[in-house]
C-alpha atoms as a PDB file:
ATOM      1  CA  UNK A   1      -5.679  13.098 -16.181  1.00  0.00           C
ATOM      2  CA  UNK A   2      -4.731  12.854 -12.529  1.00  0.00           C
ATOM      3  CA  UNK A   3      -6.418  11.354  -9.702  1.00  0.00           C
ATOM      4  CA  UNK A   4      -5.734  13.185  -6.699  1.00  0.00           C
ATOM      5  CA  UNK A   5      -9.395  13.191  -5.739  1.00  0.00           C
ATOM      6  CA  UNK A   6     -12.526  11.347  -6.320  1.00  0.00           C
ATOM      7  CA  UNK A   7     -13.413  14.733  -8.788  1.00  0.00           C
ATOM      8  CA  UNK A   8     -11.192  14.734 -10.832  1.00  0.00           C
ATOM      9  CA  UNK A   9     -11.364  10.227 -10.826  1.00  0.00           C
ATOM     10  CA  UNK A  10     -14.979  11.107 -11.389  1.00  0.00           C
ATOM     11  CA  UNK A  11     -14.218  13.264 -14.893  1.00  0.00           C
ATOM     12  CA  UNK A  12     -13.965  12.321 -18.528  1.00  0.00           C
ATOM     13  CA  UNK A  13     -14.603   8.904 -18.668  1.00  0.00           C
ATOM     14  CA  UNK A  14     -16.042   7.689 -22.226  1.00  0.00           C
ATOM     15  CA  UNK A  15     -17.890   4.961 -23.385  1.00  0.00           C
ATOM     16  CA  UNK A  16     -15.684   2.255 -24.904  1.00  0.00           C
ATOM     17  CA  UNK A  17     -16.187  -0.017 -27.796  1.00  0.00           C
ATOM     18  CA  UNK A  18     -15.401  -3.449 -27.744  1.00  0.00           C
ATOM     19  CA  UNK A  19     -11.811  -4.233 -25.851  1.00  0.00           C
ATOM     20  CA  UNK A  20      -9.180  -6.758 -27.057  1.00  0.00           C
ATOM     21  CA  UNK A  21      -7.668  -9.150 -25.055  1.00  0.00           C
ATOM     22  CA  UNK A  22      -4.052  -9.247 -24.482  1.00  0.00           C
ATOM     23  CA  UNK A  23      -1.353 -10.648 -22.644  1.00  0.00           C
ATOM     24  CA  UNK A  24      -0.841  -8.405 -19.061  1.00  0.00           C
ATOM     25  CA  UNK A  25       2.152  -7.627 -17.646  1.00  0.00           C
ATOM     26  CA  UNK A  26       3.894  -6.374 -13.939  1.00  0.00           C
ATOM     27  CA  UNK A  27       5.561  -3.304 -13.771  1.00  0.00           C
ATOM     28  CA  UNK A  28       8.930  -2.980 -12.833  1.00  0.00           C
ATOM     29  CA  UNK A  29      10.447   0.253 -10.596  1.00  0.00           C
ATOM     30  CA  UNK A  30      13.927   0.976  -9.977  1.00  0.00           C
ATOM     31  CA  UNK A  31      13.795   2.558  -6.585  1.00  0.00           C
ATOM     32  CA  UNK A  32      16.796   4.913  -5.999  1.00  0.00           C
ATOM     33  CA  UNK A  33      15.823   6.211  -2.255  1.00  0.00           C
ATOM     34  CA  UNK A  34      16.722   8.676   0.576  1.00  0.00           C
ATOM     35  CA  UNK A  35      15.003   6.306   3.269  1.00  0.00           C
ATOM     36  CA  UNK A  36      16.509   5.510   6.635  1.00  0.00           C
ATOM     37  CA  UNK A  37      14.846   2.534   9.256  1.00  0.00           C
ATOM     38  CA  UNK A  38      15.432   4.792  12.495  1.00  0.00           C
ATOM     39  CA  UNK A  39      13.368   3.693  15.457  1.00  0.00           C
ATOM     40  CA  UNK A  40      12.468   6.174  18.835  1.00  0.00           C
ATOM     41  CA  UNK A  41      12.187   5.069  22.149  1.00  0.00           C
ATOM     42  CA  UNK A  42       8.503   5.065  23.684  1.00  0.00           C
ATOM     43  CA  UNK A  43       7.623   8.907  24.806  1.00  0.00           C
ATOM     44  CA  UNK A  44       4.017   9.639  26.556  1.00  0.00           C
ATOM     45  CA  UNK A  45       1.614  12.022  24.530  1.00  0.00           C
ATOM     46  CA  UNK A  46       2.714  15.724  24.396  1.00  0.00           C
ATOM     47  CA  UNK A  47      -0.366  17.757  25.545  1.00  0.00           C
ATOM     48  CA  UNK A  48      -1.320  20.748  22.484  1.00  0.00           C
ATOM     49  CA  UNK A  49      -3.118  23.180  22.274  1.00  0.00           C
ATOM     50  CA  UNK A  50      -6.262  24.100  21.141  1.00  0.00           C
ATOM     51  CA  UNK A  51      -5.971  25.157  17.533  1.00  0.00           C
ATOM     52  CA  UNK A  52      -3.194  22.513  17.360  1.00  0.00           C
ATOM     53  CA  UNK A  53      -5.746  19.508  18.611  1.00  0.00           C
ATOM     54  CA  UNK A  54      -8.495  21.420  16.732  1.00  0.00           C
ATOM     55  CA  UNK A  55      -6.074  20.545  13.305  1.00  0.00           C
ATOM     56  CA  UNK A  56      -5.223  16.776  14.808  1.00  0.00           C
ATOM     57  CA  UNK A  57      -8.505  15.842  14.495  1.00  0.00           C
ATOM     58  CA  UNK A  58      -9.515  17.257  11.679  1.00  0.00           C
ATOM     59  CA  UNK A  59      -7.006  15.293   9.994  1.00  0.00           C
ATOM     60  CA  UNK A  60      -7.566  12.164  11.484  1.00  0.00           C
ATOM     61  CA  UNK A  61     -11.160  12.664  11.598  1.00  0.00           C
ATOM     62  CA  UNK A  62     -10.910  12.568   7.876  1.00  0.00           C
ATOM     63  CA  UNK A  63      -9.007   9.721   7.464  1.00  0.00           C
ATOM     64  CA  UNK A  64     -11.321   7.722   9.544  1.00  0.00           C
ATOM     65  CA  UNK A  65     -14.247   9.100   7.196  1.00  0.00           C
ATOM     66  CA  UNK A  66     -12.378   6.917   4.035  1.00  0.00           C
ATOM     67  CA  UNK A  67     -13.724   9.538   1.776  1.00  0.00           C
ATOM     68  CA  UNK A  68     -10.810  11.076  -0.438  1.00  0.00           C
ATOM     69  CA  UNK A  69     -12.718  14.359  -0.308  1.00  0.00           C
ATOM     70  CA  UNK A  70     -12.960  14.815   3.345  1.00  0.00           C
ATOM     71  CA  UNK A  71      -8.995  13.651   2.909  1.00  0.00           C
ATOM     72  CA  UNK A  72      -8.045  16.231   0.382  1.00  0.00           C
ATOM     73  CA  UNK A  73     -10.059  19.212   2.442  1.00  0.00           C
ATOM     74  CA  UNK A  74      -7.731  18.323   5.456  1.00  0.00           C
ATOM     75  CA  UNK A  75      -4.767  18.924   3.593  1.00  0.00           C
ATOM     76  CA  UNK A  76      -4.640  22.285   3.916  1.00  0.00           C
ATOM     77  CA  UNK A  77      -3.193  20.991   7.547  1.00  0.00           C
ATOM     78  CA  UNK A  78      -0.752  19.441   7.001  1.00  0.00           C
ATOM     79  CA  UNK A  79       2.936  19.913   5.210  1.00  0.00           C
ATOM     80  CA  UNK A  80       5.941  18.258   4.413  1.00  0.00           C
ATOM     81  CA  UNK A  81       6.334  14.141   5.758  1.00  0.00           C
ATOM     82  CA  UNK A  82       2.555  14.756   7.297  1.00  0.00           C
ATOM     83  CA  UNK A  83       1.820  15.757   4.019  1.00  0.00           C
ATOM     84  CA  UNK A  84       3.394  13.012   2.070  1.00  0.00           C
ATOM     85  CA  UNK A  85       1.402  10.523   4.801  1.00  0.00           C
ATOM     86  CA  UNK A  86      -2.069  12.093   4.106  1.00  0.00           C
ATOM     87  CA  UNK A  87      -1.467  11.473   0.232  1.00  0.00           C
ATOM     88  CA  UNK A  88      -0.895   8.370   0.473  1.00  0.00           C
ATOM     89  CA  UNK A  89      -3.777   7.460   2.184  1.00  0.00           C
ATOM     90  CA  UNK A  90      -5.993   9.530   0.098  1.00  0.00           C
ATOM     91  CA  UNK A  91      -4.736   8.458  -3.429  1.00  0.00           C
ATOM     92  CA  UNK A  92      -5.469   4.826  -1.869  1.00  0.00           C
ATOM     93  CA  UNK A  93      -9.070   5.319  -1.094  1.00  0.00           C
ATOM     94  CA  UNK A  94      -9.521   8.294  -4.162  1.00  0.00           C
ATOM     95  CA  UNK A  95      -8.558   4.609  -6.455  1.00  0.00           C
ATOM     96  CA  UNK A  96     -10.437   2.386  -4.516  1.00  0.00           C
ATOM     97  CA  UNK A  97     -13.511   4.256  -5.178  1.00  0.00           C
ATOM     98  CA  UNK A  98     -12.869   5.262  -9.340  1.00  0.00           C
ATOM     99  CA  UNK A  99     -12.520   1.206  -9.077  1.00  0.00           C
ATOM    100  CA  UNK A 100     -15.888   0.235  -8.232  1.00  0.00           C
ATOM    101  CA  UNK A 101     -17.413   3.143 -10.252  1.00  0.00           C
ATOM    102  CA  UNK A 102     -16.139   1.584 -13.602  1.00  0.00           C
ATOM    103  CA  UNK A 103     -17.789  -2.104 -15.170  1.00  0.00           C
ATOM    104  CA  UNK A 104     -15.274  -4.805 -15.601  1.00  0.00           C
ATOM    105  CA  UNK A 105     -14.822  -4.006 -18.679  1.00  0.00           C
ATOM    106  CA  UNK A 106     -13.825  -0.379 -18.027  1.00  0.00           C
ATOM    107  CA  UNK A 107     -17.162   1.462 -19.062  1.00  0.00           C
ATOM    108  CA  UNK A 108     -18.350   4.036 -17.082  1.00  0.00           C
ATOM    109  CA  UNK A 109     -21.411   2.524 -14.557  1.00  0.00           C
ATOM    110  CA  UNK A 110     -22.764   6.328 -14.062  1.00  0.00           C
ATOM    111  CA  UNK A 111     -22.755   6.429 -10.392  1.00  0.00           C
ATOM    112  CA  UNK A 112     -20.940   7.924  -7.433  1.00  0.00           C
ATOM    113  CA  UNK A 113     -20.142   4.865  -5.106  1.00  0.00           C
ATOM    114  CA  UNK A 114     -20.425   5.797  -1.034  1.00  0.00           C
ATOM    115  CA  UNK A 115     -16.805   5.774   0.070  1.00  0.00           C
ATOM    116  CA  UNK A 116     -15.378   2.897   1.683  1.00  0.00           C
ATOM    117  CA  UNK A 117     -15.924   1.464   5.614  1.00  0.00           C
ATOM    118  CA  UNK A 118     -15.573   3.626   8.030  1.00  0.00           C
ATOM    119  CA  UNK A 119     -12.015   3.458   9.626  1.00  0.00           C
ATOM    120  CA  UNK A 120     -12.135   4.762  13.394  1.00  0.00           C
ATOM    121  CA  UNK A 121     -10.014   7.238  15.151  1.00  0.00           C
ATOM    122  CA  UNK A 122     -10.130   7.888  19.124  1.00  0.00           C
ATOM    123  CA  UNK A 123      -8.842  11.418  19.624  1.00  0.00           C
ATOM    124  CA  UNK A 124      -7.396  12.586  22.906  1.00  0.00           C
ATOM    125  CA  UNK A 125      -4.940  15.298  23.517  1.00  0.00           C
ATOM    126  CA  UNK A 126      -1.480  14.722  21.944  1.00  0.00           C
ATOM    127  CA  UNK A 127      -2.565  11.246  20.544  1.00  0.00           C
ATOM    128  CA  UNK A 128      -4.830   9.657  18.602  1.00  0.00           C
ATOM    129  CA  UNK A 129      -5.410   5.700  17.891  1.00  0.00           C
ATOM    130  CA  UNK A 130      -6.328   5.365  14.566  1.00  0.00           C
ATOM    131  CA  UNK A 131      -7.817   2.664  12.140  1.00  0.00           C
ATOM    132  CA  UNK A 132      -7.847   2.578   8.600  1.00  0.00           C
ATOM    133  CA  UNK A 133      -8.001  -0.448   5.383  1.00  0.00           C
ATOM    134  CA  UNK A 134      -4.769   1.976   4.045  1.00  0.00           C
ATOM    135  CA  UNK A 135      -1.713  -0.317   4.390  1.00  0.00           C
ATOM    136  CA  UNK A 136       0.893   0.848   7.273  1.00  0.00           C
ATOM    137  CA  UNK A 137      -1.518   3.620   8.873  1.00  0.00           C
ATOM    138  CA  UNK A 138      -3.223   2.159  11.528  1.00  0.00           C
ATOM    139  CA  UNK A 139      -1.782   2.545  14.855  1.00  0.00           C
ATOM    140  CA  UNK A 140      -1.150   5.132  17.800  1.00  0.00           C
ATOM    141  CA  UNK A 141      -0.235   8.137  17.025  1.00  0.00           C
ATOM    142  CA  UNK A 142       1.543  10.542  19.398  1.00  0.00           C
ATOM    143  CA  UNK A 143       4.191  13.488  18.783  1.00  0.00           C
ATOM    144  CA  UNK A 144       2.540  15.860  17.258  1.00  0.00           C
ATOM    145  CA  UNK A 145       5.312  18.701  15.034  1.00  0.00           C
ATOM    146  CA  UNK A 146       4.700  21.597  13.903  1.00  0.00           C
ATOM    147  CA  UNK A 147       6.055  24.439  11.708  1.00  0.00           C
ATOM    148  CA  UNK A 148       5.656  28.115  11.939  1.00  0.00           C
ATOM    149  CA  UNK A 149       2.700  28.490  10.122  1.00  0.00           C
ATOM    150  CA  UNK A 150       0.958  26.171  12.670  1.00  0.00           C
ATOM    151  CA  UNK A 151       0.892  22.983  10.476  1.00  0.00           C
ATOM    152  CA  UNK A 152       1.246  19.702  11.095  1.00  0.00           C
ATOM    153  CA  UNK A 153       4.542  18.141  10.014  1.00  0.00           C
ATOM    154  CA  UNK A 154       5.255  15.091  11.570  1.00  0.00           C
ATOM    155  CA  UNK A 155       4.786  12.626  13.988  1.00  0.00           C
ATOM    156  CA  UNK A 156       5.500   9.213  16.286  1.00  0.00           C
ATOM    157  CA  UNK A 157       3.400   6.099  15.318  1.00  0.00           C
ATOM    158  CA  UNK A 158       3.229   2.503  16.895  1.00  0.00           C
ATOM    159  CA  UNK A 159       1.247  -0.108  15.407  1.00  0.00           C
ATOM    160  CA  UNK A 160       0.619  -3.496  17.238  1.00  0.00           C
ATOM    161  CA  UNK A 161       3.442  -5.609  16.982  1.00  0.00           C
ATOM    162  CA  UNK A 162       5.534  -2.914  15.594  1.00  0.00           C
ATOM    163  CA  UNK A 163       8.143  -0.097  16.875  1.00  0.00           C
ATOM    164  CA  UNK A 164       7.301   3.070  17.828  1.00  0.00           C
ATOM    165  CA  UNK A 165       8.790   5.518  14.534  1.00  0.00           C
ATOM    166  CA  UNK A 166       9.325   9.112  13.715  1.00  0.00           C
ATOM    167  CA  UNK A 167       7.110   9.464  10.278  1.00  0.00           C
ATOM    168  CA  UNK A 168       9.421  11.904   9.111  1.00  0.00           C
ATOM    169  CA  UNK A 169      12.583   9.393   8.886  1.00  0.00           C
ATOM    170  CA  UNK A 170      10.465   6.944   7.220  1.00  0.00           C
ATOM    171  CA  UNK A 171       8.214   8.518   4.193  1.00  0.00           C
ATOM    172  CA  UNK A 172       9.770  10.412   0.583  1.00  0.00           C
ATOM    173  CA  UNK A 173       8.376  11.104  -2.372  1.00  0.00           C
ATOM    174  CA  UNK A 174       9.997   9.714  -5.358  1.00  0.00           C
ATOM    175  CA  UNK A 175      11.304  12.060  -7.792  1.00  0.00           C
ATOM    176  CA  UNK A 176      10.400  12.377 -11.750  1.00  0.00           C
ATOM    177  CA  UNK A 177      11.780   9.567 -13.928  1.00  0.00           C
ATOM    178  CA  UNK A 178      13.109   8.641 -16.825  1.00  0.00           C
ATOM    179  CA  UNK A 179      11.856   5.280 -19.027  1.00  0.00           C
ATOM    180  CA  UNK A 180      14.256   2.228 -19.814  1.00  0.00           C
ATOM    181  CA  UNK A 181      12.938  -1.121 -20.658  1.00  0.00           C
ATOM    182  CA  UNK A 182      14.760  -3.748 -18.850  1.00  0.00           C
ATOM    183  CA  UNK A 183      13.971  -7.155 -17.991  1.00  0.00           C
ATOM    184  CA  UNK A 184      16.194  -7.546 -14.818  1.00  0.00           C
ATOM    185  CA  UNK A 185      13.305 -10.261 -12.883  1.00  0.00           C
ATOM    186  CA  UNK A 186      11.935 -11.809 -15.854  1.00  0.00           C
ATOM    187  CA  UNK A 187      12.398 -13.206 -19.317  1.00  0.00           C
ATOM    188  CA  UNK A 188       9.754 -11.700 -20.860  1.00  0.00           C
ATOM    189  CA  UNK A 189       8.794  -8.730 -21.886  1.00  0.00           C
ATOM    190  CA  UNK A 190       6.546  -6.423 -24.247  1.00  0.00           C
ATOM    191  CA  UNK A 191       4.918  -3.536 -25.805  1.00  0.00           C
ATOM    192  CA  UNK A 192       4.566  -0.233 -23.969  1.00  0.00           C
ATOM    193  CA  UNK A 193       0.964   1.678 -22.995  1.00  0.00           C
ATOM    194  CA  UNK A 194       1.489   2.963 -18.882  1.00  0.00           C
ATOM    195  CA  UNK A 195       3.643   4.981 -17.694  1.00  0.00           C
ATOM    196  CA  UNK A 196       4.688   5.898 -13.585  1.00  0.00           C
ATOM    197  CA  UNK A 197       6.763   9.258 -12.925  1.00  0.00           C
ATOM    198  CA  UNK A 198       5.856   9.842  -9.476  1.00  0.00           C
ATOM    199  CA  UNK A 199       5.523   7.639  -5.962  1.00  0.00           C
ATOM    200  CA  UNK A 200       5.915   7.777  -2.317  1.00  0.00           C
ATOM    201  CA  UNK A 201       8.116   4.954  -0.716  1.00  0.00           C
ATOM    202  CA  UNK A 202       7.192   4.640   3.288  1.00  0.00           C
ATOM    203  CA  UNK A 203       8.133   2.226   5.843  1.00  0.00           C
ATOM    204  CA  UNK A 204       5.737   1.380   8.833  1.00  0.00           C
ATOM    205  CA  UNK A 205       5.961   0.664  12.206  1.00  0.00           C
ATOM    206  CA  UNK A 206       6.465  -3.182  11.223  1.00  0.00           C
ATOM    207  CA  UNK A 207       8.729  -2.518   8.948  1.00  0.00           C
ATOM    208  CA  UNK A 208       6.952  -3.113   5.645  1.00  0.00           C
ATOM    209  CA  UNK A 209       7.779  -0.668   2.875  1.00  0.00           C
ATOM    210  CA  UNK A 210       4.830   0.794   1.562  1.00  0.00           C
ATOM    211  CA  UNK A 211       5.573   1.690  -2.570  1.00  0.00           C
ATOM    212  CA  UNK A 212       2.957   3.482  -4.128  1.00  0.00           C
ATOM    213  CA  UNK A 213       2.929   4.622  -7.333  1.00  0.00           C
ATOM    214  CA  UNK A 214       1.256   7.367  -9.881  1.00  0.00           C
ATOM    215  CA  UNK A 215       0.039   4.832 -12.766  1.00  0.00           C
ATOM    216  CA  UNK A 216      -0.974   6.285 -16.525  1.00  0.00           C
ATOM    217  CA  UNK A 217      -2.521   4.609 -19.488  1.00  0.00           C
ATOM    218  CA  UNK A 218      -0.965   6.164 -22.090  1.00  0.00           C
ATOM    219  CA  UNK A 219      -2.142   3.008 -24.707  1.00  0.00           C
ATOM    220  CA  UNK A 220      -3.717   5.053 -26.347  1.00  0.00           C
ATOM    221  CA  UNK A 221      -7.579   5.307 -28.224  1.00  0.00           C
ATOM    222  CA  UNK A 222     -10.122   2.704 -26.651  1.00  0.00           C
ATOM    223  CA  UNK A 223      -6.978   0.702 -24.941  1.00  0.00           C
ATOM    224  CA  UNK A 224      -7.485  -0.255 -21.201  1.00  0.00           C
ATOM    225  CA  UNK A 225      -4.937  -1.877 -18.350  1.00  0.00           C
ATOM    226  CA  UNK A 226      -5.945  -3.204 -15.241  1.00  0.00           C
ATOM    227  CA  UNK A 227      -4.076  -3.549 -11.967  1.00  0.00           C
ATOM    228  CA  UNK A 228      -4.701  -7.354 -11.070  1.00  0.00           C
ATOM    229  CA  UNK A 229      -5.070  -9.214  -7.863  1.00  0.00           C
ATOM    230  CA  UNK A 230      -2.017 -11.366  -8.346  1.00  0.00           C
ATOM    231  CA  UNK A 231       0.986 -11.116  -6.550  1.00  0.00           C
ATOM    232  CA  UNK A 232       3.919  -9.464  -7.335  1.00  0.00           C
ATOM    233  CA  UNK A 233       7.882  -9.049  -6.315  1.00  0.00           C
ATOM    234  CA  UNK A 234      10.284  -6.667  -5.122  1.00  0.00           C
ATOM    235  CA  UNK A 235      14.112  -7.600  -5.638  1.00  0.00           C
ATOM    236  CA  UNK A 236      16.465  -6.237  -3.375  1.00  0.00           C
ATOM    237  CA  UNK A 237      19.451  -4.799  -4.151  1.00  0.00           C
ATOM    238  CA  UNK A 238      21.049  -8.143  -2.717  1.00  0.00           C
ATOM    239  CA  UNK A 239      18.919 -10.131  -5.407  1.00  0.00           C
ATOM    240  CA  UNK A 240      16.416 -11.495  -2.748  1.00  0.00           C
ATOM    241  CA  UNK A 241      13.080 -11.680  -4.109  1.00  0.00           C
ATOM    242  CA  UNK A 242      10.529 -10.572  -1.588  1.00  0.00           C
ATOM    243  CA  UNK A 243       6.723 -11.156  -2.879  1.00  0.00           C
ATOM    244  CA  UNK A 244       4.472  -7.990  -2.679  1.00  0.00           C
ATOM    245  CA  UNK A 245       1.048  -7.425  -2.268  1.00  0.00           C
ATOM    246  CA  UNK A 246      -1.312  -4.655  -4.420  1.00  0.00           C
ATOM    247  CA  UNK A 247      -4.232  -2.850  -4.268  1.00  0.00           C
ATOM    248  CA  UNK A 248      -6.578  -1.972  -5.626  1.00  0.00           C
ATOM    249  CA  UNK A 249      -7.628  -3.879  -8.614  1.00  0.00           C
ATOM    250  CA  UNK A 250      -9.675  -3.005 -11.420  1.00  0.00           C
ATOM    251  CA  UNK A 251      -9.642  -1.385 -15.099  1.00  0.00           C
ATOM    252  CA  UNK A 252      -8.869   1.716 -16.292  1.00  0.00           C
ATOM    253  CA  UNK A 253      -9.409   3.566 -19.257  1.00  0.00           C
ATOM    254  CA  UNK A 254      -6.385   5.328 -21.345  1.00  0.00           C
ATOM    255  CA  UNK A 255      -5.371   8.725 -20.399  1.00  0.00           C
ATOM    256  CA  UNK A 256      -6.598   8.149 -16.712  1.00  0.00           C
ATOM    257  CA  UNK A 257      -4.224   7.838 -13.776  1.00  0.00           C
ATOM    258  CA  UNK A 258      -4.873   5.493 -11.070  1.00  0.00           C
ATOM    259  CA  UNK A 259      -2.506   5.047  -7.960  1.00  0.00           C
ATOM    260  CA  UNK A 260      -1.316   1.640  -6.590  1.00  0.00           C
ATOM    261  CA  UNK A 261       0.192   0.604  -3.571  1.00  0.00           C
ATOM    262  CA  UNK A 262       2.297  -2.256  -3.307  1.00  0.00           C
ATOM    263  CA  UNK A 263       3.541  -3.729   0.533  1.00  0.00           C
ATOM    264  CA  UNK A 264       7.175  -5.220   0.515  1.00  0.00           C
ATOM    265  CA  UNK A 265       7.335  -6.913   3.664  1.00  0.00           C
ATOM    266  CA  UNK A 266       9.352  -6.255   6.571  1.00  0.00           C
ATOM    267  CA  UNK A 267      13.307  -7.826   5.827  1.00  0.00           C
ATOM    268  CA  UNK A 268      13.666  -6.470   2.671  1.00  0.00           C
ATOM    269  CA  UNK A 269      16.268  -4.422   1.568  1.00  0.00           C
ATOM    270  CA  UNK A 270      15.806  -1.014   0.519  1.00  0.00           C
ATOM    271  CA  UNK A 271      19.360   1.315   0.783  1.00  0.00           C
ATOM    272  CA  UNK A 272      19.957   4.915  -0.211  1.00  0.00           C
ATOM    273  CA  UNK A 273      20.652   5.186  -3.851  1.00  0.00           C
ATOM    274  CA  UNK A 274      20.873   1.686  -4.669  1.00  0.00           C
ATOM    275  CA  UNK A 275      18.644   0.199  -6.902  1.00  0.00           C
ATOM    276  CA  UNK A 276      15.734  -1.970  -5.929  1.00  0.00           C
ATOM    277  CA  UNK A 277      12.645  -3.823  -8.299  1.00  0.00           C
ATOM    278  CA  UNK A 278       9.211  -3.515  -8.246  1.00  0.00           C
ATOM    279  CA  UNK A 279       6.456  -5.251  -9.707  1.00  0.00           C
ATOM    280  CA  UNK A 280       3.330  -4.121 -10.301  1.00  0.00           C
ATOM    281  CA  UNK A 281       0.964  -6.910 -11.521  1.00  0.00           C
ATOM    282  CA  UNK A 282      -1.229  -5.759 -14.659  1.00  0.00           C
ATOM    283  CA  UNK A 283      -3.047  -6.473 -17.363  1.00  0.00           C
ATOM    284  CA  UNK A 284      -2.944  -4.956 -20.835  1.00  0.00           C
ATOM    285  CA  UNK A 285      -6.728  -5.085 -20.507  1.00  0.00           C
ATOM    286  CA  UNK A 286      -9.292  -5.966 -18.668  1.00  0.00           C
ATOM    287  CA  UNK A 287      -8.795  -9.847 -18.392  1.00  0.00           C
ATOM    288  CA  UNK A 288      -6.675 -10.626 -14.983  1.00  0.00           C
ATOM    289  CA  UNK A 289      -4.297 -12.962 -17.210  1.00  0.00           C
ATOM    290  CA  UNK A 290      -0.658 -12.341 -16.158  1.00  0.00           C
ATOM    291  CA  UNK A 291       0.844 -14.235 -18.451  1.00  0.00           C
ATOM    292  CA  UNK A 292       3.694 -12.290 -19.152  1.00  0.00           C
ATOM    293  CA  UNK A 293       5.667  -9.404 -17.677  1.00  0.00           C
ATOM    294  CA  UNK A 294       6.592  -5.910 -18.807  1.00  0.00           C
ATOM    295  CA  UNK A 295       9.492  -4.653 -16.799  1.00  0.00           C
ATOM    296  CA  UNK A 296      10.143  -1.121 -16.881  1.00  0.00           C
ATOM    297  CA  UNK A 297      13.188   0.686 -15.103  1.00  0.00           C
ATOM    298  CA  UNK A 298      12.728   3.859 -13.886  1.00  0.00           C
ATOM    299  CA  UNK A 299      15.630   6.053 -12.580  1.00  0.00           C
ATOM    300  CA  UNK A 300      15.915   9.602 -11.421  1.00  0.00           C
END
């Protein structure tokens, strides 16, 4: 069952019976990507129209709202690397909030949580400053493209401290995937139960690269896995090891997908069709034991 909004999140959740404890695990993604680090040179706004301002800040009206509904009506926006952009940041708060409507044990609680703080987003024509919890999306926002059928499909951003960046240079979807078990990072590794076929890889205006990725429990019967607050690694393809950061954390139940995005800071390595690791810290659980490591490769 996907998760590309808080309904579906919000549908066929059952109550479990009592869940073993096991040894967790990070999984591991072998990035093969079509990314480029291009940088533009500071340009003032571009003035829009109406309808075209009108669809600006709707969009970033709904970002700033944090609620993966408001996020998912605004879509219909937005296309291609815009596109890409506004899933990201709605799969992160669409998680966030199936998170804190589970127990830690990953039983239903029976409620709809309100959606996360309120970002903020100061609209003016051709630009808009924007702040939001989503990793790599808060900055200012300028550059508006369009296609022919009047949506948005790119655009400049700036963050503080950061570069001013085309989005559309800097954001792809990852392509479906095939399974091999590898342990390329660690030692260790075990068992099956999750599976990832899909992702968006995008690098911000500081240069972090922003992985996220489509995450199933496929376990099986009353089985649960839990993304953990631990962190992680990415290798690069020149071996580096570059320690990553994920959110959210929490349980979920099998047969549910959850998204997680991972930061790789700025200075790592990440080249067109070479092959990169990712961890993603889990647990085959609910317990935040990491104990061990499952490292899966994943190639297109």
């Amino acid at each position: 069952m996907s998760v590309a909004s808080w309904q579906s999140l919000n549908h066929g959740s059952n109550i479990f019976n009592m869940i073993k404890h096991f040894k967790s695990h990070a999984v591991v993604l072998s990035l093969f990507l079509l990314l480029s680090s291009l940088t533009t040179p500071a340009q003032a706004a571009t003035a829009l129209t109406k309808t075209q301002q009108a669809k600006v800040a709707a969009v970033f009206k709904a970002i700033a709202s944090s609620n993966p509904d408001s996020m998912s009506s605004s879509k219909k926006h937005v296309s291609g690397a815009a596109g890409l952009a506004l899933s990201v940041v709605q799969n992160y708060y669409s998680t966030e909030k199936y998170m804190r409507s589970i127990s830690t044990v990953g039983r239903p609680l029976g409620i709809t949580p309100a959606n996360a703080a309120l970002g903020s987003a100061k609209i003016t024509n051709g630009k808009v400053v924007l702040t939001t919890a989503a990793p790599g999306f808060s900055g200012t926002y300028t550059d508006f493209k369009f296609n022919k059928s009047g949506k948005i499909t790119s655009w400049s951003i700036s963050s503080s401290g950061g570069s001013k960046v085309k989005l559309a240079n800097r954001i792809k979807s990852l392509p479906k995937v095939t399974w091999q078990y590898a342990n390329d990072i660690k030692a260790v590794y075990w068992g099956k139960g999750v599976q990832m076929d899909s992702g968006i890889v995008y690098q911000d205006s500081l240069g972090r690269w922003i992985i996220q990725l489509a995450v199933t429990n496929v376990a099986g019967g009353n089985n649960t896995k839990s993304l953990i607050a631990t962190t992680g690694n990415y290798q690069s393809p020149d071996k580096k090891l570059y320690a990553t950061t994920s959110t959210p954390v929490g349980c979920f139940e099998n047969g549910q997908t959850v998204f997680v995005t991972s930061v790789v800071p700025a200075g790592a390595v990440v080249l067109t069709g070479v092959r990169g690791l990712l961890e993603v810290p889990m647990s085959n659980g609910c317990e935040p034991d990491d104990s061990n490591r499952l490292e899966v490769t994943i190639r297109p």
